[in-house]
C-alpha atoms as a PDB file:
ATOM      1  CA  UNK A   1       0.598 198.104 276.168  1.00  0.00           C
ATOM      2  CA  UNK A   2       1.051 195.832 279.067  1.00  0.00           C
ATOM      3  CA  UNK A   3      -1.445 194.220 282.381  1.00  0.00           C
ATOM      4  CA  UNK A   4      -0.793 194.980 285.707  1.00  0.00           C
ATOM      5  CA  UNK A   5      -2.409 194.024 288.850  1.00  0.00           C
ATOM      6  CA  UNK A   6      -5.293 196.282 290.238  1.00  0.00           C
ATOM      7  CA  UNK A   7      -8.174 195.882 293.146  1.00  0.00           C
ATOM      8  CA  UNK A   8     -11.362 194.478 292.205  1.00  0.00           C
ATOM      9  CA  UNK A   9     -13.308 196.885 290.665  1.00  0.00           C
ATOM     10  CA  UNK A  10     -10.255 199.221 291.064  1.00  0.00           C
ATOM     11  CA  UNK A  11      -8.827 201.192 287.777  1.00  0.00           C
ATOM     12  CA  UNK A  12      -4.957 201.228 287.012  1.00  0.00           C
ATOM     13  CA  UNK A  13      -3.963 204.804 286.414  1.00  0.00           C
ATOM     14  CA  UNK A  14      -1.105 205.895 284.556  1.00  0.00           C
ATOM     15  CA  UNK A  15       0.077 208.981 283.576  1.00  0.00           C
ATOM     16  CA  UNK A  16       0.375 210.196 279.902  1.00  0.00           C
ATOM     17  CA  UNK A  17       2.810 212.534 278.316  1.00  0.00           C
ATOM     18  CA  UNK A  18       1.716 215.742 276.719  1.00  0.00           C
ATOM     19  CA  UNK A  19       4.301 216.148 274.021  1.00  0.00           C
ATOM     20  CA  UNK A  20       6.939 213.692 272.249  1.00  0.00           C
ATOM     21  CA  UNK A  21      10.342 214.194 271.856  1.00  0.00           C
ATOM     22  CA  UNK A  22      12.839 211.803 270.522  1.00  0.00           C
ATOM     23  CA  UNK A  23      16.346 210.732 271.290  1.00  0.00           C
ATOM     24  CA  UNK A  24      18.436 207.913 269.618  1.00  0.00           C
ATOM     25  CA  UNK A  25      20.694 205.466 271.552  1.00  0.00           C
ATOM     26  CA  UNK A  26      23.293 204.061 268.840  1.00  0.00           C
ATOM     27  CA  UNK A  27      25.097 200.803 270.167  1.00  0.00           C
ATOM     28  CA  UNK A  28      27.417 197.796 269.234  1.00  0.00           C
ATOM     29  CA  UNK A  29      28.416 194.892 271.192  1.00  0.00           C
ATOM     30  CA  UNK A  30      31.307 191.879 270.295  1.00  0.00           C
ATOM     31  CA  UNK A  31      28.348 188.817 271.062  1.00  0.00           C
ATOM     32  CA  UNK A  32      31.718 187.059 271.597  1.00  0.00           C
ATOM     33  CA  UNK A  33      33.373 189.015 274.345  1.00  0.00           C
ATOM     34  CA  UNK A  34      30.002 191.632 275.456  1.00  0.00           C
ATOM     35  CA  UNK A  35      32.371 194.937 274.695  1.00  0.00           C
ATOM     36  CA  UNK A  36      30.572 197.354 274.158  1.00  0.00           C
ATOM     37  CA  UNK A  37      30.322 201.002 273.106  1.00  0.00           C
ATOM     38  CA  UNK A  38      27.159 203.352 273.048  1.00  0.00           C
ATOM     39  CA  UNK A  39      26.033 206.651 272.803  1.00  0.00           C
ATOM     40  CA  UNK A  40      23.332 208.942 272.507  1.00  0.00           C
ATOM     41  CA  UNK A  41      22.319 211.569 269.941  1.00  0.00           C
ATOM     42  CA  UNK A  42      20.030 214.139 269.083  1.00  0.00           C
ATOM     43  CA  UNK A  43      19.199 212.389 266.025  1.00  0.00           C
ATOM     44  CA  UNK A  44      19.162 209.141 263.438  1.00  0.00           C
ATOM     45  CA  UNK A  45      20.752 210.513 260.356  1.00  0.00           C
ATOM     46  CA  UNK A  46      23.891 210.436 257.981  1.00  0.00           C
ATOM     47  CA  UNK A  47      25.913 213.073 260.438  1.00  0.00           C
ATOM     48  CA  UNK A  48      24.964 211.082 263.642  1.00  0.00           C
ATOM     49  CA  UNK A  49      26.084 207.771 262.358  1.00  0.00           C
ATOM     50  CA  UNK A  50      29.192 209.012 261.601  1.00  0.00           C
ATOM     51  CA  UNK A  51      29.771 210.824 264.879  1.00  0.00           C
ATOM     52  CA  UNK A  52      29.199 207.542 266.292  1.00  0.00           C
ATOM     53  CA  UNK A  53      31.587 204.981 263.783  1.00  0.00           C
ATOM     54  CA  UNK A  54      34.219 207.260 263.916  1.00  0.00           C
ATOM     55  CA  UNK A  55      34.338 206.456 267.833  1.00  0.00           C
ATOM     56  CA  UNK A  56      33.368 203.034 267.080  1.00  0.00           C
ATOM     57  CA  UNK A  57      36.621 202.767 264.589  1.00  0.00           C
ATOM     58  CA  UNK A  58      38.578 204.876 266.994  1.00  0.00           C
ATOM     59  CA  UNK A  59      37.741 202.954 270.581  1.00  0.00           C
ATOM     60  CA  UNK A  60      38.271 199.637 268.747  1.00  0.00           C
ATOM     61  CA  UNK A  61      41.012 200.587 266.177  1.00  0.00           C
ATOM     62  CA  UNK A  62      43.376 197.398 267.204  1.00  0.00           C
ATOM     63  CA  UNK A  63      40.205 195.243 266.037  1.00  0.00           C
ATOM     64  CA  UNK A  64      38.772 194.013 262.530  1.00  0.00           C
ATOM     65  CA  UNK A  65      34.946 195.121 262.649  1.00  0.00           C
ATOM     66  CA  UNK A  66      32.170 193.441 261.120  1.00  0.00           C
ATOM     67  CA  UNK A  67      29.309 195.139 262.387  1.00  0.00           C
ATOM     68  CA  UNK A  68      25.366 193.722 261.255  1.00  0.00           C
ATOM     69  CA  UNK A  69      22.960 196.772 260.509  1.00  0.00           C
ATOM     70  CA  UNK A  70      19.185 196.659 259.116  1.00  0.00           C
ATOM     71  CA  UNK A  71      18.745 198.434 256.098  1.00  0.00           C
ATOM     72  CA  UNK A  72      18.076 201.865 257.537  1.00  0.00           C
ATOM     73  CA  UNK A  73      18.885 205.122 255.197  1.00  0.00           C
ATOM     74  CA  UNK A  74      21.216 206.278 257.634  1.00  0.00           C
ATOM     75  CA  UNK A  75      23.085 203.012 257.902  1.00  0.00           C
ATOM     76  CA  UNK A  76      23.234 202.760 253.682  1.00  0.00           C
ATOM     77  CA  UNK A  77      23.491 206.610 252.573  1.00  0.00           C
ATOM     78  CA  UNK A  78      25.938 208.013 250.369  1.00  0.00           C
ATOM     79  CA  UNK A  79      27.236 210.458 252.312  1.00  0.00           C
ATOM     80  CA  UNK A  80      29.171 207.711 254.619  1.00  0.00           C
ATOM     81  CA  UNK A  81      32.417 207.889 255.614  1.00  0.00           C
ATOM     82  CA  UNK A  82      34.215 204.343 254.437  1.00  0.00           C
ATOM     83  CA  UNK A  83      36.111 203.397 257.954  1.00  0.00           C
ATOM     84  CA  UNK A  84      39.067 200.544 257.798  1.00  0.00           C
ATOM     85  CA  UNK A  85      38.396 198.512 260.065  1.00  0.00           C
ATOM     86  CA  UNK A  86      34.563 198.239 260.295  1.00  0.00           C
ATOM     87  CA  UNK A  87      32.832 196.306 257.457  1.00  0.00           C
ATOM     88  CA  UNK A  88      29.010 196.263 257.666  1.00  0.00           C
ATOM     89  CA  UNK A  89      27.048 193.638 257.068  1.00  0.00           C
ATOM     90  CA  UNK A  90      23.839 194.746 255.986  1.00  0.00           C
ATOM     91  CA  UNK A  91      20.666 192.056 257.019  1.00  0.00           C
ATOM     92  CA  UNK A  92      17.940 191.173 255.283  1.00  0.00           C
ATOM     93  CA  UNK A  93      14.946 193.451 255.205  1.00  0.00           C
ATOM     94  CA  UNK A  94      12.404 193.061 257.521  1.00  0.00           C
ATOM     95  CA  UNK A  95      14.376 190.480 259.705  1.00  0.00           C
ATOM     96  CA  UNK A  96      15.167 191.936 263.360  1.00  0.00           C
ATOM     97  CA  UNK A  97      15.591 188.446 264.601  1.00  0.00           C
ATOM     98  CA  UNK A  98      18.881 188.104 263.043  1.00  0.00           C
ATOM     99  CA  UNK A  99      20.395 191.407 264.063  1.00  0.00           C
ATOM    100  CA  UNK A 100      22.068 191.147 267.510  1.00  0.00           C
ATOM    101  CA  UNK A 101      21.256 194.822 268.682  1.00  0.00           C
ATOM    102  CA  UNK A 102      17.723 194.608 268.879  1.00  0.00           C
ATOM    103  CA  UNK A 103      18.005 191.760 271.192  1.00  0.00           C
ATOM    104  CA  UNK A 104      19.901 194.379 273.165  1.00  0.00           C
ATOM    105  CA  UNK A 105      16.880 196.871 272.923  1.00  0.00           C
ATOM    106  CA  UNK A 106      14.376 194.413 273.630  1.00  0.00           C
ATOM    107  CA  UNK A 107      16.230 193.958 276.905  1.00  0.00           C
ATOM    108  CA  UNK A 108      16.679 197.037 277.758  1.00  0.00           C
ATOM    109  CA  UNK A 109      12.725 197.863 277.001  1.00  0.00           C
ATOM    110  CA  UNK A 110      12.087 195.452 279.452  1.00  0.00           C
ATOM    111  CA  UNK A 111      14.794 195.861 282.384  1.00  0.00           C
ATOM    112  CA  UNK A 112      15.063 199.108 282.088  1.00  0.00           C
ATOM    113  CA  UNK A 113      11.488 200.538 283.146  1.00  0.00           C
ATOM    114  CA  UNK A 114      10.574 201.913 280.529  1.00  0.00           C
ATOM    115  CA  UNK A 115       6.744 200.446 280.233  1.00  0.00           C
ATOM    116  CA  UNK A 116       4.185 202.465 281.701  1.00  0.00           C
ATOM    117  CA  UNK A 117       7.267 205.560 282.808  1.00  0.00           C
ATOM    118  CA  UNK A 118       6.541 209.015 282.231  1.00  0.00           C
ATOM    119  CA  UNK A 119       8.988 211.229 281.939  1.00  0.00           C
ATOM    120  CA  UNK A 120       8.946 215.068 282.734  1.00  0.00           C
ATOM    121  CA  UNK A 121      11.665 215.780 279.867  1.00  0.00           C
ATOM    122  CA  UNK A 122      13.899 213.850 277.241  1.00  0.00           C
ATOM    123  CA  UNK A 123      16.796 214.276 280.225  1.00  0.00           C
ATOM    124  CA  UNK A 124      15.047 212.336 282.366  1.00  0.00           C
ATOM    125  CA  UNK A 125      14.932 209.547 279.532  1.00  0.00           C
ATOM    126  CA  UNK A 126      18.334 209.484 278.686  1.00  0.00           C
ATOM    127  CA  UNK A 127      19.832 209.515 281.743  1.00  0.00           C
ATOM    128  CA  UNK A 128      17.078 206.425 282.706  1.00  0.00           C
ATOM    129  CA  UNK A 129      18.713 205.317 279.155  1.00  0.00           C
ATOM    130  CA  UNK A 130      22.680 205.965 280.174  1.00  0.00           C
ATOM    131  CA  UNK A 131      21.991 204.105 283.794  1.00  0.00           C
ATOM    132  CA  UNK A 132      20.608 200.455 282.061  1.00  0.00           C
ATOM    133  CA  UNK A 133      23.243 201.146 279.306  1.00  0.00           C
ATOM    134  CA  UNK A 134      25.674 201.315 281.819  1.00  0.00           C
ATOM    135  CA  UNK A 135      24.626 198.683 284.184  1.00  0.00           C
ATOM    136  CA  UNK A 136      25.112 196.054 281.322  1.00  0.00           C
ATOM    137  CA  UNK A 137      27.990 193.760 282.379  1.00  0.00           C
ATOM    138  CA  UNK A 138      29.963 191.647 279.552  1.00  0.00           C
ATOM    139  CA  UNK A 139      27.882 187.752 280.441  1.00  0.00           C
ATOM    140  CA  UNK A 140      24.320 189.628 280.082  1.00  0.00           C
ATOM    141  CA  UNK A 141      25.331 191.153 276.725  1.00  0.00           C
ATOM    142  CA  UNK A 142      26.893 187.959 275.221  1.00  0.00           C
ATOM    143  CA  UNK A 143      24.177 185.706 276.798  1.00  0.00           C
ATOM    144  CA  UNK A 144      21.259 187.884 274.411  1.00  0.00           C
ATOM    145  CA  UNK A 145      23.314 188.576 271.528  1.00  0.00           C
ATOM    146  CA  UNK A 146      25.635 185.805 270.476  1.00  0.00           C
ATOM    147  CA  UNK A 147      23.194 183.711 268.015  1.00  0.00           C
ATOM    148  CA  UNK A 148      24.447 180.419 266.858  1.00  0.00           C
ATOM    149  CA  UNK A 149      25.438 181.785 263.635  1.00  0.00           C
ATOM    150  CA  UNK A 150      27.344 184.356 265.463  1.00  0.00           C
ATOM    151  CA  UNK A 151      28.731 181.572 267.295  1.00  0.00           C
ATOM    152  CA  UNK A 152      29.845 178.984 264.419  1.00  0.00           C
ATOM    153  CA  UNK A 153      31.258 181.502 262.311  1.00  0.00           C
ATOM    154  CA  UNK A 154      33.769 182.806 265.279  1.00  0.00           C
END
């Protein structure tokens, strides 16, 4: 929910969407340097979040990972692959402030024109999706994601 401007006595109009699909944009970024690496997947589960460390480990395999994750069950389950060089570092629950990545989806959300978009089909999102993703450049992601703490313990 958002305002927008409208003529007196006018009415904004925006569309609505019929059905709901979902797609799930999985994403790190170094707060100290703004690399980054994302991708996007039919699904947030087990199989998924390995697809995506195993590039993760593999795109960054000269670096030493530690990588902060909320306590979701496909970030904890059993089923995970261990991976040498990441190390997660699980938050506290219920505390978004303190994980980098949602300050990255809270900026996309809102440069990305998403509020108030419909979309004919979940293509249409997720290439909307791939073109912010993409147009991210190294200041703007360290600028929203490296926290002081970030920042005092590197």
């Amino acid at each position: 929910i958002c305002s927008c401007w409208v003529p007196p006595k006018g009415r904004a109009i925006v569309g609505n969407q019929l059905i709901r699909e979902y797609t799930y944009a999985y994403s790190t970024v170094c707060p100290g340097t703004g690399e980054s690496f994302s991708l996007i997947l039919p699904y947030a589960n087990e199989s998924c979040m390995d697809v995506f460390m195993e590039l993760v480990s593999k795109e960054f395999k000269e670096y030493r990972i530690i990588m902060v994750m909320d306590g979701a069950s496909w970030h904890r389950g059993d089923k995970l692959k261990k991976w040498e060089n990441i190390v997660p570092l699980f938050q506290p629950p219920y505390s978004p402030q303190v994980n980098p990545i949602e300050s990255l989806w809270h900026h996309i959300r809102g440069k990305g024109k998403f509020k108030n978009a419909t979309f004919h089909s979940l293509g249409e999102v997720e290439s909307r999706l791939v073109e912010v993703i993409s147009k991210l450049d190294k200041n703007t992601l360290k600028s929203i994601t490296l926290f002081n703490w970030i920042k005092a313990a590197i």
